[in-house]
PDB file of N, CA and C in Angstrom:
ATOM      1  N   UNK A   1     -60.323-184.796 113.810  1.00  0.00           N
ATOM      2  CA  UNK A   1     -59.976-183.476 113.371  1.00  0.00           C
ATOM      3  C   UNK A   1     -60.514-183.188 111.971  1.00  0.00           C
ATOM      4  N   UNK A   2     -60.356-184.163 111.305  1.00  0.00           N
ATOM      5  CA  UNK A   2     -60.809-184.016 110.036  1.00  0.00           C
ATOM      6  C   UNK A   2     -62.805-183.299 109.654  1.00  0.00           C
ATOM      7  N   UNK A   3     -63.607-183.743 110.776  1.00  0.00           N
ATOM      8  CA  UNK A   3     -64.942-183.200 110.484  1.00  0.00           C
ATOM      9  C   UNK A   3     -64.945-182.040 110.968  1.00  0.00           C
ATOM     10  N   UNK A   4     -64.293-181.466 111.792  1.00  0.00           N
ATOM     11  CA  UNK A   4     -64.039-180.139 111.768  1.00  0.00           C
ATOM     12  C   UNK A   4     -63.348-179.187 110.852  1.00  0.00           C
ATOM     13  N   UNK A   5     -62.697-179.506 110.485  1.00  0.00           N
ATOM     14  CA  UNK A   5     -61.779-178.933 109.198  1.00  0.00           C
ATOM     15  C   UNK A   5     -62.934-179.054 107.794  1.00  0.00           C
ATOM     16  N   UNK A   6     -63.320-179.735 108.018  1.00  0.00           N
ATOM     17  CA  UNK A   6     -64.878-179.895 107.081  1.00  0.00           C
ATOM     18  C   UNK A   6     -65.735-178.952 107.284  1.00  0.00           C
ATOM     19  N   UNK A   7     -65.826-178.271 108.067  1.00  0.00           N
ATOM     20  CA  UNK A   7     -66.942-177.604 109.028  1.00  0.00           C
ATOM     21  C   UNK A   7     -66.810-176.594 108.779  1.00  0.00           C
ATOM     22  N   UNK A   8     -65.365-175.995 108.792  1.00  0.00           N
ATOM     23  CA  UNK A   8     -64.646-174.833 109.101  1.00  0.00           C
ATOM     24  C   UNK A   8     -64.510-174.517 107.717  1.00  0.00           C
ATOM     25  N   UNK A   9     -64.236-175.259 106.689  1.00  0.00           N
ATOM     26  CA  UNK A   9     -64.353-174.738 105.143  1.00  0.00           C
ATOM     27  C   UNK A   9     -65.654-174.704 104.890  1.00  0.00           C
ATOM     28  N   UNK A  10     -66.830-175.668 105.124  1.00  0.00           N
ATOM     29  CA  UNK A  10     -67.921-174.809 104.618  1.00  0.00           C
ATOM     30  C   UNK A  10     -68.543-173.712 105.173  1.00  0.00           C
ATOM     31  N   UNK A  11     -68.026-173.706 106.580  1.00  0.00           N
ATOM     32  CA  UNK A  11     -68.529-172.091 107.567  1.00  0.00           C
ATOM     33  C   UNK A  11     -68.067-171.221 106.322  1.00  0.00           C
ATOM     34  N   UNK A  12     -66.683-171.268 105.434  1.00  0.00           N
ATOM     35  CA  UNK A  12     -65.799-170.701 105.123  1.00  0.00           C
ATOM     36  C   UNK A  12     -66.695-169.938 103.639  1.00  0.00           C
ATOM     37  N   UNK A  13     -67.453-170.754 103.371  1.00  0.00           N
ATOM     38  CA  UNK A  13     -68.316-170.982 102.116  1.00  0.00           C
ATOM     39  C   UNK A  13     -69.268-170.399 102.166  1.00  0.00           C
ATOM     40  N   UNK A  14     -70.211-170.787 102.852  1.00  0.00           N
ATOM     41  CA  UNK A  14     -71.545-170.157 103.288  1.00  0.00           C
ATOM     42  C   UNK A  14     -71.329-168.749 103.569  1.00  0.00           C
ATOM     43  N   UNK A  15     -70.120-168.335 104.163  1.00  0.00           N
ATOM     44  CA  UNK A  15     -70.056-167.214 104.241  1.00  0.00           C
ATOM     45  C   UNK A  15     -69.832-166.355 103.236  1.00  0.00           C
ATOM     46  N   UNK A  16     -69.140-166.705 102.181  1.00  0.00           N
ATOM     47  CA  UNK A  16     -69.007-165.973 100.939  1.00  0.00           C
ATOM     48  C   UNK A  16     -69.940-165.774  99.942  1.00  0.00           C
ATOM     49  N   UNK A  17     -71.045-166.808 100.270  1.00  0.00           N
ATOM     50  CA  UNK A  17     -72.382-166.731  99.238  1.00  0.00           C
ATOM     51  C   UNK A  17     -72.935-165.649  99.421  1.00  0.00           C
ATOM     52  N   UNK A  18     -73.219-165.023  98.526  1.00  0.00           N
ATOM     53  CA  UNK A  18     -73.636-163.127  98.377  1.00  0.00           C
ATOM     54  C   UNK A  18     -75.305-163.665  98.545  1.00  0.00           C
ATOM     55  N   UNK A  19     -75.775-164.783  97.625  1.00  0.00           N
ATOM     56  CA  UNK A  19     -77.381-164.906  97.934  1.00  0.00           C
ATOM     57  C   UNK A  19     -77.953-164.995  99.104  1.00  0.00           C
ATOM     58  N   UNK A  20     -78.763-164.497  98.699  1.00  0.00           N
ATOM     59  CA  UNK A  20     -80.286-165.032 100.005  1.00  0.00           C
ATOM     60  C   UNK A  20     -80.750-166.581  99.972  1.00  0.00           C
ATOM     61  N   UNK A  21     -80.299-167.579 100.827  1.00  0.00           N
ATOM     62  CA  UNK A  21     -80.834-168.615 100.966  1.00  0.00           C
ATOM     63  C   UNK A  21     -80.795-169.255 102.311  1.00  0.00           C
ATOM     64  N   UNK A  22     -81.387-169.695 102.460  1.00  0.00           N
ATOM     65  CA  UNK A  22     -82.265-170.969 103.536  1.00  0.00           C
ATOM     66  C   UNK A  22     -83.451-170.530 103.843  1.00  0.00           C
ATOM     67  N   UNK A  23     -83.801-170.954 104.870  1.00  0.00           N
ATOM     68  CA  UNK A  23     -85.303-171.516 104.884  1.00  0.00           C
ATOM     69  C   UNK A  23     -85.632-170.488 106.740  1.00  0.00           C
ATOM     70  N   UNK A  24     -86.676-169.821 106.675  1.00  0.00           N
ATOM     71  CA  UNK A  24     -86.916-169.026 108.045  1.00  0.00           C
ATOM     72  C   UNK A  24     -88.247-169.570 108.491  1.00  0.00           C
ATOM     73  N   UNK A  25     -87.245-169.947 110.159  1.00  0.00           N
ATOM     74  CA  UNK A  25     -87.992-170.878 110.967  1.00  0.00           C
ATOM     75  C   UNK A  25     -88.303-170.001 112.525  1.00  0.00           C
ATOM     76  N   UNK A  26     -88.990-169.296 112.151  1.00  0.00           N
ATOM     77  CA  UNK A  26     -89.615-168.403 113.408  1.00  0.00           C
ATOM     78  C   UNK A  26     -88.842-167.208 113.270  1.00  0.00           C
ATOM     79  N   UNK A  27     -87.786-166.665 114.323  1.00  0.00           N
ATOM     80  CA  UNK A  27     -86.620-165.485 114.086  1.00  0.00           C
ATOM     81  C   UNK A  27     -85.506-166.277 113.539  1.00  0.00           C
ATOM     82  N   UNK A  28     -85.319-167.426 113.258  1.00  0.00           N
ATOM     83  CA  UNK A  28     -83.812-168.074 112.563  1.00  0.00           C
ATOM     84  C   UNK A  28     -84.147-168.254 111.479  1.00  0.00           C
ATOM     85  N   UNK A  29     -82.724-168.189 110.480  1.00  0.00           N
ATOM     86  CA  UNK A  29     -82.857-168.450 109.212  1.00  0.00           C
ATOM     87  C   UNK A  29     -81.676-169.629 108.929  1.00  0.00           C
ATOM     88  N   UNK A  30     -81.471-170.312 108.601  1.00  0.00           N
ATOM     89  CA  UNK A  30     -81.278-171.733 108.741  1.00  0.00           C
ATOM     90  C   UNK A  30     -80.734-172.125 106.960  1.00  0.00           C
ATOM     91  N   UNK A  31     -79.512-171.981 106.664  1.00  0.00           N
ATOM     92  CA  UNK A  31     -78.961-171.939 105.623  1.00  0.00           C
ATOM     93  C   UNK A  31     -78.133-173.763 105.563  1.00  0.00           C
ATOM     94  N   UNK A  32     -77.775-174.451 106.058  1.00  0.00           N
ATOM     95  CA  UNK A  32     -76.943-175.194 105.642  1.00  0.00           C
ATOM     96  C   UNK A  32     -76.891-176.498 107.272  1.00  0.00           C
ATOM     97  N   UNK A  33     -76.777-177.221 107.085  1.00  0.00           N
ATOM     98  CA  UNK A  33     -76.201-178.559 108.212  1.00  0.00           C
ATOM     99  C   UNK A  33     -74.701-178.880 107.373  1.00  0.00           C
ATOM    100  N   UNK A  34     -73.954-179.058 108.270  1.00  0.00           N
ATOM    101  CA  UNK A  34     -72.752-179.946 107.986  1.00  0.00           C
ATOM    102  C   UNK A  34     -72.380-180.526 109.501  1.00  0.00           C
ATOM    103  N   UNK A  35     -71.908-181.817 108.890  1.00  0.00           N
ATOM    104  CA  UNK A  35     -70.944-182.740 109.632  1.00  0.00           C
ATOM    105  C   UNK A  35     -70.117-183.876 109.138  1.00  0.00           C
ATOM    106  N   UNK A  36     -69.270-183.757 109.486  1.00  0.00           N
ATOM    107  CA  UNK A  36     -68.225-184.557 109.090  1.00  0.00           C
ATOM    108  C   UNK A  36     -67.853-184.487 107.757  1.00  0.00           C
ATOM    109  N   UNK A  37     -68.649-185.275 106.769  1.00  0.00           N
ATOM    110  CA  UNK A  37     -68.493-185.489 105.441  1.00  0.00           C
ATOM    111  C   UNK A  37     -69.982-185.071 104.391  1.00  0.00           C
ATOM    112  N   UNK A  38     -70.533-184.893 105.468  1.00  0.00           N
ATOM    113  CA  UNK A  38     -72.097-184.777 105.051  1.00  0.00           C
ATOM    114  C   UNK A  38     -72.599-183.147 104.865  1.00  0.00           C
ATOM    115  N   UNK A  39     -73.078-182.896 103.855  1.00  0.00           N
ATOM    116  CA  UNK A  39     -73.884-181.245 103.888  1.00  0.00           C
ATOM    117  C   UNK A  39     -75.017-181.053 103.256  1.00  0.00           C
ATOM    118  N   UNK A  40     -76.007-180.389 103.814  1.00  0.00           N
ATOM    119  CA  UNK A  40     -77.527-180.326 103.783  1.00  0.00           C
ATOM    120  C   UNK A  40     -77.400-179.022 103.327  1.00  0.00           C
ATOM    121  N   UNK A  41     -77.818-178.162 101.858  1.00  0.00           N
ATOM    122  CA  UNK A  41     -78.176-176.680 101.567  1.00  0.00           C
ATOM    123  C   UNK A  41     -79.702-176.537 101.767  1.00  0.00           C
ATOM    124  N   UNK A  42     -79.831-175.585 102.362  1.00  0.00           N
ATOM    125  CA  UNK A  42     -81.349-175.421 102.683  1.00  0.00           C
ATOM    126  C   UNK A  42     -82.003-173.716 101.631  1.00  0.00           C
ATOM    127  N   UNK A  43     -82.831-174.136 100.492  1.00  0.00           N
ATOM    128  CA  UNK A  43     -83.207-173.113  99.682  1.00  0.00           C
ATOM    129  C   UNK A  43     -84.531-173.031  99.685  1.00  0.00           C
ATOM    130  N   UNK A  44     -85.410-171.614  99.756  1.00  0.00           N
ATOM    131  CA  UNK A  44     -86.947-171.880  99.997  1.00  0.00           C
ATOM    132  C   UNK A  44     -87.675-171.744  98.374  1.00  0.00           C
ATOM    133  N   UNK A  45     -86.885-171.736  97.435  1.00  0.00           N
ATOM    134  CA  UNK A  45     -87.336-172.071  96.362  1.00  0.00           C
ATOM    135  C   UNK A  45     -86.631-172.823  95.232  1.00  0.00           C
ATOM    136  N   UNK A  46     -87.042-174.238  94.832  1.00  0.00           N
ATOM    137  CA  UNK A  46     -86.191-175.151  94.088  1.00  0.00           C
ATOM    138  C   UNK A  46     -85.634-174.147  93.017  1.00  0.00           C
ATOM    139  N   UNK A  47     -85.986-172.917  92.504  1.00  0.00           N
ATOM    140  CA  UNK A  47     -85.528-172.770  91.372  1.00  0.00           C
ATOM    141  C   UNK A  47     -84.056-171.925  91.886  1.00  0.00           C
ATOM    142  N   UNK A  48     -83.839-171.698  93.071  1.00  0.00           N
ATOM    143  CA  UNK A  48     -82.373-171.084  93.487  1.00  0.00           C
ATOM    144  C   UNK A  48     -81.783-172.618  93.722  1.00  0.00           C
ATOM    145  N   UNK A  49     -81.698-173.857  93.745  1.00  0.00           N
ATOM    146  CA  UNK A  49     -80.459-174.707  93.690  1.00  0.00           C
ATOM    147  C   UNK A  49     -79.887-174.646  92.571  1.00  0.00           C
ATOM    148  N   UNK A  50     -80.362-174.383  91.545  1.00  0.00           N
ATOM    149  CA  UNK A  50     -78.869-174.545  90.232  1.00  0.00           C
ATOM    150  C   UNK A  50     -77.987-173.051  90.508  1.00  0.00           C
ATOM    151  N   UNK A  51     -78.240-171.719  91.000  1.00  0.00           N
ATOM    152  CA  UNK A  51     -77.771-170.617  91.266  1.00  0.00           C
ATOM    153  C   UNK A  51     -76.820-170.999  92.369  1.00  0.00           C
ATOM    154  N   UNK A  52     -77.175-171.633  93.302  1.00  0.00           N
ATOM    155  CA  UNK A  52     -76.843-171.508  94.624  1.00  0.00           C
ATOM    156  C   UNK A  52     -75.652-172.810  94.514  1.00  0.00           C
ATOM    157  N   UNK A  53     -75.731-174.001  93.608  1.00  0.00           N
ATOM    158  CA  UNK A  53     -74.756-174.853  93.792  1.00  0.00           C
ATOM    159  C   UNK A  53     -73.218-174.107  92.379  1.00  0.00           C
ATOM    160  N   UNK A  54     -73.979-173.468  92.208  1.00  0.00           N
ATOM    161  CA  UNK A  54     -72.757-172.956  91.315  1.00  0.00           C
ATOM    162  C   UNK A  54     -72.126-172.033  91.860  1.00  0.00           C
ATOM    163  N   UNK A  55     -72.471-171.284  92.749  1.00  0.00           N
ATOM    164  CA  UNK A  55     -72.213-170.634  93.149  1.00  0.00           C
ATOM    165  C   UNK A  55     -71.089-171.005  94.603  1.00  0.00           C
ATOM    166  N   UNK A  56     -71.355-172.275  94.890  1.00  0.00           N
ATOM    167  CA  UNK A  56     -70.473-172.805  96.267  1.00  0.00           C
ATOM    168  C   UNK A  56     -70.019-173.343  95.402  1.00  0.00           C
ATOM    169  N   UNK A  57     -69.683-174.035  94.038  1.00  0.00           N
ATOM    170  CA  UNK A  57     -69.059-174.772  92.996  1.00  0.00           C
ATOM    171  C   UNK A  57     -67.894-173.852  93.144  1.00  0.00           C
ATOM    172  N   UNK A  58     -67.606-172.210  92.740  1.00  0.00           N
ATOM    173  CA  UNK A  58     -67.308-171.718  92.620  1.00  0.00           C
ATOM    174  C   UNK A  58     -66.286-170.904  94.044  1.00  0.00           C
ATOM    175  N   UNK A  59     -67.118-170.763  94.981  1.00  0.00           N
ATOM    176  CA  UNK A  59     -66.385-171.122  96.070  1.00  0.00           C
ATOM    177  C   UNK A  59     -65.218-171.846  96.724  1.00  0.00           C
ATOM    178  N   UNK A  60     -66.028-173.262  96.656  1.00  0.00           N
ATOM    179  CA  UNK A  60     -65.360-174.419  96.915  1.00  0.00           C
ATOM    180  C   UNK A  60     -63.975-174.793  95.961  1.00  0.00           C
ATOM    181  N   UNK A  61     -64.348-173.937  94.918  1.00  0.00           N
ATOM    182  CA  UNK A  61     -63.002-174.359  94.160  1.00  0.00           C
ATOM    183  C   UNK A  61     -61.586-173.626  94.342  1.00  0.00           C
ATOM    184  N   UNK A  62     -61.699-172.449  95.784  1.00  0.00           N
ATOM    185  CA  UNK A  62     -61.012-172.341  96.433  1.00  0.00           C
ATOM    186  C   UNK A  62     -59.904-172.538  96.921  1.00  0.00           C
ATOM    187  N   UNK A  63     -60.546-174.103  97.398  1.00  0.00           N
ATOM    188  CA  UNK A  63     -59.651-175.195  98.206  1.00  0.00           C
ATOM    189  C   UNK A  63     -59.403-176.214  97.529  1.00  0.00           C
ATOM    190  N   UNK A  64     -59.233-175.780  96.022  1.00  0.00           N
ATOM    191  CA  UNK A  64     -58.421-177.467  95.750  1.00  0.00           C
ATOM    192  C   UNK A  64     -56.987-177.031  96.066  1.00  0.00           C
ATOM    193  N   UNK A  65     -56.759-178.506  95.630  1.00  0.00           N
ATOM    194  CA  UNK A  65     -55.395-178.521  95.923  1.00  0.00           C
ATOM    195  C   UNK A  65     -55.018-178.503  94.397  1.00  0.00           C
ATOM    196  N   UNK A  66     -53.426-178.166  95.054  1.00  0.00           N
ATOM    197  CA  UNK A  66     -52.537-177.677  93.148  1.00  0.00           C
ATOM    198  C   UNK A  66     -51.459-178.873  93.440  1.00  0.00           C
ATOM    199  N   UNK A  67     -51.618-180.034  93.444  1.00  0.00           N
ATOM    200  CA  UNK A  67     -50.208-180.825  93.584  1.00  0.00           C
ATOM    201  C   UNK A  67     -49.919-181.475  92.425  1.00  0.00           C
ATOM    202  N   UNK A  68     -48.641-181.393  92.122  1.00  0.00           N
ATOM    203  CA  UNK A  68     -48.328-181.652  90.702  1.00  0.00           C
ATOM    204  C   UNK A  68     -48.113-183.269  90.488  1.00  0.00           C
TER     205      UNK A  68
END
């Protein structure tokens, strides 16, 4: 259950990124792999990864947890 719940927060992510990124492979455009514990960002120009990881930085910080 757990690599799904993985899955399902970065579906959760990717979806909130306002940028234009991944990589277009015929009619698909191809933004991200995840599984389990593992995630692949796919950007067609190195100079959008520092934009683009701050930006799911920012996201992702979402889902922390608040436990005291």
């Amino acid at each position: 259950m757990a690599p799904a719940l993985f899955c399902r927060a970065m579906d959760f992510i990717m979806d909130h990124i306002s940028l234009k990124l991944g990589v277009q492979v015929g009619q698909h455009c191809y933004t991200d792999i995840d599984y389990a514990d593992d995630f692949i960002l796919f950007v067609d120009q190195e100079g959008k990864y520092q934009i683009t990881l701050s930006t799911m930085d920012k996201e992702a910080s979402k889902f922390e947890s608040h436990v005291s």
